[in-house]
C-alpha atoms as a PDB file:
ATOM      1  CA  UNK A   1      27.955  31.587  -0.593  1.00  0.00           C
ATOM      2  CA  UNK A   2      28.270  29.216   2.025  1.00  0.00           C
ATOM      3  CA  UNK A   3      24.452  30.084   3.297  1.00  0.00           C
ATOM      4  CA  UNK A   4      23.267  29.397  -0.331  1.00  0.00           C
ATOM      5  CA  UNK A   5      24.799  26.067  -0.589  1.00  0.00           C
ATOM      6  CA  UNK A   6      23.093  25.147   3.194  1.00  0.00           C
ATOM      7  CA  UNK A   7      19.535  26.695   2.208  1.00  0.00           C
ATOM      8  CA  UNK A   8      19.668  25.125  -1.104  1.00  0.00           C
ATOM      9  CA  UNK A   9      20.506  20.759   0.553  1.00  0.00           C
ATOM     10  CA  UNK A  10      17.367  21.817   2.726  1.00  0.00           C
ATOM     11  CA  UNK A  11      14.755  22.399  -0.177  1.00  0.00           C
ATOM     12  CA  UNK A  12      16.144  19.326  -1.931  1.00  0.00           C
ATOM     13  CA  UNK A  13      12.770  16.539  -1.237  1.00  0.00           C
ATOM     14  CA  UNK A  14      13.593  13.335  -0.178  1.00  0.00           C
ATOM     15  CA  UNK A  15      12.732  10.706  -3.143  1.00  0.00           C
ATOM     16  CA  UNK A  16       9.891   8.414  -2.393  1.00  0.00           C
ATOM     17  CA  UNK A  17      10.335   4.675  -2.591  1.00  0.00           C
ATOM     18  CA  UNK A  18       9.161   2.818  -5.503  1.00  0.00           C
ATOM     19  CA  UNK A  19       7.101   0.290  -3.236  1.00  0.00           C
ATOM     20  CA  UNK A  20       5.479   2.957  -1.108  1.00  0.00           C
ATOM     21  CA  UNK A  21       4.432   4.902  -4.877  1.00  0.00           C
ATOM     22  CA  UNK A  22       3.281   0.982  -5.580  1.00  0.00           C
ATOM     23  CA  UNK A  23       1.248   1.046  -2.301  1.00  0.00           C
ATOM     24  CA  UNK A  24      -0.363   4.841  -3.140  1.00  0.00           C
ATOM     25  CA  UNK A  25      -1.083   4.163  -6.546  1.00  0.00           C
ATOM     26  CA  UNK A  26      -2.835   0.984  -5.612  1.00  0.00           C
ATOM     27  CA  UNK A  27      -5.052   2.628  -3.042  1.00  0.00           C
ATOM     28  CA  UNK A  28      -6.141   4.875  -5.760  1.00  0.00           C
ATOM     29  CA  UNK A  29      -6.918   2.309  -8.462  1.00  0.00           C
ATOM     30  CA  UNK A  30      -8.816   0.387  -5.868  1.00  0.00           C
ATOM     31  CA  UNK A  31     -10.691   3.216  -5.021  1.00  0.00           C
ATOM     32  CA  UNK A  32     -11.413   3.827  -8.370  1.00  0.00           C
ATOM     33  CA  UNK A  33     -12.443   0.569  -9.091  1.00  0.00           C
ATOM     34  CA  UNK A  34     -14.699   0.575  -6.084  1.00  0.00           C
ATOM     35  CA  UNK A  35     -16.227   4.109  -6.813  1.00  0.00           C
ATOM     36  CA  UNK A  36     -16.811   2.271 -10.571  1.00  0.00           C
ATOM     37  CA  UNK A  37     -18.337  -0.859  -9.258  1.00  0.00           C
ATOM     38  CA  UNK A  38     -20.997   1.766  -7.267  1.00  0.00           C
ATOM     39  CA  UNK A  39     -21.518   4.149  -9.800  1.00  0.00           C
ATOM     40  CA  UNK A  40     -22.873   0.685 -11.734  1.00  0.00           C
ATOM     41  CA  UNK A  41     -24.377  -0.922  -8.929  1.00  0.00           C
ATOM     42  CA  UNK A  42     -26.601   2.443  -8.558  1.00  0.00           C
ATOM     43  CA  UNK A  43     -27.275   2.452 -12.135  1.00  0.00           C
ATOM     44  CA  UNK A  44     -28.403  -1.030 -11.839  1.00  0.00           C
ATOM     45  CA  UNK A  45     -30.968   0.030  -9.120  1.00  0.00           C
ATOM     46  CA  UNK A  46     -31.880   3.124 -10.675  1.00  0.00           C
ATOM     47  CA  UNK A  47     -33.171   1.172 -13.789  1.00  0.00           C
ATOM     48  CA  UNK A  48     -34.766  -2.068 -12.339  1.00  0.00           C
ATOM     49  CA  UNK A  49     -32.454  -4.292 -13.880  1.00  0.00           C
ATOM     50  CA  UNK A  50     -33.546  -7.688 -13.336  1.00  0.00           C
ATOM     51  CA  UNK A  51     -30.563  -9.642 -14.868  1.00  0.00           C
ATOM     52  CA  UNK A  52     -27.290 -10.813 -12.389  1.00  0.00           C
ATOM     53  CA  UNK A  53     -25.089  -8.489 -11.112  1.00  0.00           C
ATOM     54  CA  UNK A  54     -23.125 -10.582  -9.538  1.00  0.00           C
ATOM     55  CA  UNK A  55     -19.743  -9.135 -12.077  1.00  0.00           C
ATOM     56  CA  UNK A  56     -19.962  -6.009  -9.878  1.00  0.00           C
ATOM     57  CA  UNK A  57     -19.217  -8.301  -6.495  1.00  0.00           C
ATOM     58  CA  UNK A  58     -16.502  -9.892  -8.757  1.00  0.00           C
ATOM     59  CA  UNK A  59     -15.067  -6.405  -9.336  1.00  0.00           C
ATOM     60  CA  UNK A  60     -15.416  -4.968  -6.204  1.00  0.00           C
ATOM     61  CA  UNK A  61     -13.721  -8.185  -4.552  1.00  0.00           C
ATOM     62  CA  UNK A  62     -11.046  -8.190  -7.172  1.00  0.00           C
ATOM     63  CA  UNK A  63      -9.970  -4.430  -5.782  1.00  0.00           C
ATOM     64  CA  UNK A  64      -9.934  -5.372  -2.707  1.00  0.00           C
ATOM     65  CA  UNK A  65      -7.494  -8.674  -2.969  1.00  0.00           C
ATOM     66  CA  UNK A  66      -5.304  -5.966  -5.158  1.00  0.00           C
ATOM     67  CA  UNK A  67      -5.463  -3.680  -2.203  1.00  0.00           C
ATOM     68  CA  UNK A  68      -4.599  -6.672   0.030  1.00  0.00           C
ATOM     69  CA  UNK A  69      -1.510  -7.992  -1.677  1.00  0.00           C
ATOM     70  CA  UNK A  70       0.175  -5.120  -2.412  1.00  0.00           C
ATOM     71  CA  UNK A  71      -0.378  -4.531   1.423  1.00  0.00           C
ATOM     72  CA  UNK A  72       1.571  -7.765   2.758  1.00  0.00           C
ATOM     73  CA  UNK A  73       4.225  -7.032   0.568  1.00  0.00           C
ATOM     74  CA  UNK A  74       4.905  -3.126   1.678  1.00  0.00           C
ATOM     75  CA  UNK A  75       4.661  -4.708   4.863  1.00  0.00           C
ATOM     76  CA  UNK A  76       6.708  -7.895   4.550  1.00  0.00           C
ATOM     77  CA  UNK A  77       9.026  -5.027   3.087  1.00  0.00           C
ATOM     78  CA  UNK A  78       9.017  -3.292   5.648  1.00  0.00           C
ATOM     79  CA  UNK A  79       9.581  -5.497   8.299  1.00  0.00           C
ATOM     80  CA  UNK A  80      12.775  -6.974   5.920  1.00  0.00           C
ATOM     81  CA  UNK A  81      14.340  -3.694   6.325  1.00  0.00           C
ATOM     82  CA  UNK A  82      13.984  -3.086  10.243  1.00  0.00           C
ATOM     83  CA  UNK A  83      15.291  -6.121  10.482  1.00  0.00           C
ATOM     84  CA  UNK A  84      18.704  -5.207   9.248  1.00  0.00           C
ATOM     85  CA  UNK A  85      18.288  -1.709  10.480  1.00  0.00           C
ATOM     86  CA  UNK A  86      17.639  -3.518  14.271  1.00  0.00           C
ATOM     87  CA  UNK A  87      20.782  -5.607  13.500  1.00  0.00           C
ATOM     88  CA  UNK A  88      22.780  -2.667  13.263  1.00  0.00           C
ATOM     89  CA  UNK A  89      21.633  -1.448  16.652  1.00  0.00           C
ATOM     90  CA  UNK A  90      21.463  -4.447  18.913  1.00  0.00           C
ATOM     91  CA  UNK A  91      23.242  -7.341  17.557  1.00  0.00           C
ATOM     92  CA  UNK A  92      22.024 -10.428  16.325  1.00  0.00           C
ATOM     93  CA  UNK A  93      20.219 -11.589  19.461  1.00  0.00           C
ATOM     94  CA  UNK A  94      17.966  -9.242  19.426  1.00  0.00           C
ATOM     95  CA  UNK A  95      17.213 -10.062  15.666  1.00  0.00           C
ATOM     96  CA  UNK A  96      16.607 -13.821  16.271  1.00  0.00           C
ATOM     97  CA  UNK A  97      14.170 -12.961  19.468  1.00  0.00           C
ATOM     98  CA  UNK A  98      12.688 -10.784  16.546  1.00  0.00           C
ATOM     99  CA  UNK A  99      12.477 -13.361  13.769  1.00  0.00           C
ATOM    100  CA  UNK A 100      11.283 -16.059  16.301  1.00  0.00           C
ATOM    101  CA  UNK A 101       8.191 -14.133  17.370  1.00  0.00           C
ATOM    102  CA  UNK A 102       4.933 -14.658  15.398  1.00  0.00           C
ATOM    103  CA  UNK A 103       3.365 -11.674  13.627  1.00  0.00           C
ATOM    104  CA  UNK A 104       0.293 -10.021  15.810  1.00  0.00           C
END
């Protein structure tokens, strides 16, 4: 009984945050979008279109600032959360040395 109960907590997964499923599933839109953009752009090529394409760059550059800003916010996230986890272990001076230093 008791063995049950112990195997049973370890098969239990550990729930993913909502801002890292935010981060995944914009990574895979972007890449989608990108892969679109291509899949155009080669079409485009293929069929010695002579018009502007420049909606493709637009899309493709669109992704990427998607990509970007859900980026600095997993990371400004992030870097919220050590913060207080840091506090716990060293006190505040350690946390003010921390919040004084520029980001790298």
């Amino acid at each position: 009984m008791i063995r049950f109960r112990i195997e049973r907590k370890k098969k239990q997964k550990k729930k993913t945050e909502f801002s890292k499923k935010l981060l995944i599933i914009s990574y895979l839109i972007g890449i989608l979008i990108i892969a679109y953009a291509m899949f155009i752009q080669l079409l485009i090529i293929s069929n010695n279109y002579q018009g502007d394409s420049s909606i493709v760059t637009g899309l493709i550059a669109g992704a990427f600032a998607e990509m970007g800003v859900v980026s600095g916010f997993y990371k400004w996230k992030a870097k919220a959360e050590n913060i207080v986890k840091l506090q716990k272990l060293y006190g505040e001076e350690m946390i003010e040395k921390i919040k004084n230093e520029e980001d790298v």
